[in-house]
Structures are given as C-alpha cells and as structure tokens.
Protein backbone atom coordinates (compact mmCIF):
# COMPACT_ATOMS: atom_id res chain seq x y z
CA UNK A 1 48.60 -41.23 1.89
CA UNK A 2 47.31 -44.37 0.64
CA UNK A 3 48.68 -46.09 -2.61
CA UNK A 4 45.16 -45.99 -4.29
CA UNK A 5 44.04 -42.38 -5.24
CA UNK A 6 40.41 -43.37 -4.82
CA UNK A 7 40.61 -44.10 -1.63
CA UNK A 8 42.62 -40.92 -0.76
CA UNK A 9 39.84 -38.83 -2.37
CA UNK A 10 36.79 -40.34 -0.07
CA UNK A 11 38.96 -40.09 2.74
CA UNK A 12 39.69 -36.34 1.95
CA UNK A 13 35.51 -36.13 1.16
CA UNK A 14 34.51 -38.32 4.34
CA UNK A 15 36.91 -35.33 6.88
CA UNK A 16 35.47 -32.44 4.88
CA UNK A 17 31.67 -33.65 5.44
CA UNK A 18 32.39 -34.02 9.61
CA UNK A 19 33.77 -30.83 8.87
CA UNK A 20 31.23 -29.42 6.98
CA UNK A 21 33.83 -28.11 4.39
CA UNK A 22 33.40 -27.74 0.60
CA UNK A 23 35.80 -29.30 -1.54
CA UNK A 24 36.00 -28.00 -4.70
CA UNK A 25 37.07 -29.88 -7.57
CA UNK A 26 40.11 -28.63 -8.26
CA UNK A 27 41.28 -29.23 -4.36
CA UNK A 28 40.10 -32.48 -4.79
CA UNK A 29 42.77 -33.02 -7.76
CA UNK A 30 45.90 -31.50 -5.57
CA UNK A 31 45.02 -33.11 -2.10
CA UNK A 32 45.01 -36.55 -4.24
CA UNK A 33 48.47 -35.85 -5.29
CA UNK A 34 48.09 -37.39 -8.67
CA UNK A 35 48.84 -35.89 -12.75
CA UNK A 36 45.29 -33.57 -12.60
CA UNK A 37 43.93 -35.56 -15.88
CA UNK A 38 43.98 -38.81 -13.38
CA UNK A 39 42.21 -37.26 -10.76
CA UNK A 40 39.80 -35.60 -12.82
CA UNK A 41 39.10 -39.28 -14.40
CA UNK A 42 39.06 -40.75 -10.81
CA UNK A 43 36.31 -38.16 -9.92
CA UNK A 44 33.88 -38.92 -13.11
CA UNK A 45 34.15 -42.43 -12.76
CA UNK A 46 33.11 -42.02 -8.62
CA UNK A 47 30.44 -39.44 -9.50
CA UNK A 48 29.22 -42.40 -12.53
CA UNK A 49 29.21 -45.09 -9.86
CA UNK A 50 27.03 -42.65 -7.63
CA UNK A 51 30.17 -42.77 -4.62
CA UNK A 52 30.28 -38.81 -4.84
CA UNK A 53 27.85 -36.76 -6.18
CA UNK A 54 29.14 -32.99 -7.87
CA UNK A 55 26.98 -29.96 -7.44
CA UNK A 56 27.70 -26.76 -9.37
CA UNK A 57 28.98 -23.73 -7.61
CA UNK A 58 25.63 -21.38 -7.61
CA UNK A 59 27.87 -17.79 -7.74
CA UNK A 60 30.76 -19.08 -10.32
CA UNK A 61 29.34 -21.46 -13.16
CA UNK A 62 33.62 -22.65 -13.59
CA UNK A 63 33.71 -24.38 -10.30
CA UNK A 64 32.17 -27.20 -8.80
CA UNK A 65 31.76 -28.96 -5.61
CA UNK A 66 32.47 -32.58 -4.55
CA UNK A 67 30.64 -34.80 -1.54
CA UNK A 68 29.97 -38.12 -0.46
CA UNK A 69 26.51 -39.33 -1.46
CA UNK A 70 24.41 -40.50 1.22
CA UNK A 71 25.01 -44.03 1.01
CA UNK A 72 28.53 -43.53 0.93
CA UNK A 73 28.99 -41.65 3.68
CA UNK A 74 27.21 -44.31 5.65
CA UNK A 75 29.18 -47.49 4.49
CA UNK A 76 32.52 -45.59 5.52
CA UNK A 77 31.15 -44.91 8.89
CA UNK A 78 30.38 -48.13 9.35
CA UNK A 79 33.98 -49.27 7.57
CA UNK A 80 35.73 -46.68 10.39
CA UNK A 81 33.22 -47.85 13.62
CA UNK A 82 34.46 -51.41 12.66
CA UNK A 83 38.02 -50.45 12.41
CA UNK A 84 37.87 -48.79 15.82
C-alpha cells in the first residue's frame, strides 16, 4: 500500500485490533508484501522498539501472534482523529 513496509504492518495491526483479529506472524510477513527475511527483520526491530508486542500461540508453540502495544495503538488513533 504504502512505500514503507513498517508502516503497512501497523496499519494491517491497527484494522486487526478494531477488529479484534489475530495476526499471526507469518500473515504479518505476506500482507506486508515484502522478501519474508525483511519482514521478519521489520517485526523484531518493532517488537525491540516496544511498537508491537509478540505473544506465543498457547495451543501451537511454532506460531506466534502480533499486536499493537498500548501506547501504540493510542498515538495512531490520535495520528487518524487528526487526519480526519
């Protein structure tokens, strides 16, 4: 959608927590439309900086899911209720 893949990914986080979807990891990667080893990279250094926060899928140990943290998830509400 957008040229940077960061953005794309909280975008595709911000929709799936007014949805109250879980995004696993791995959708993450293929809704960001970048080479998986760049998305995965994108995702570590987010979840470093505390943007996202990854919790670990209780009934399969392989998969993981992805969300906003807190403070996140407020700054782009307030980004979007500017923008509108």
């Amino acid at each position: 959608m957008f040229v940077e893949p960061r953005w794309d990914m909280l975008l595709d986080l911000y929709v799936a927590r007014l949805k109250e979807l879980k995004i696993s990891v791995s959708s993450l990667c293929v809704a960001a439309n970048i080479p998986t080893t760049t998305a995965l990279r994108h995702i570590a250094e987010l979840v470093q900086h505390g943007e996202i926060k990854r919790t670990p899928d209780p009934t399969d140990q392989r998969r993981a899911f992805l969300d906003l943290s807190d403070h996140t998830f407020a700054r782009m509400n307030d980004w979007i209720d500017h923008c509108l």
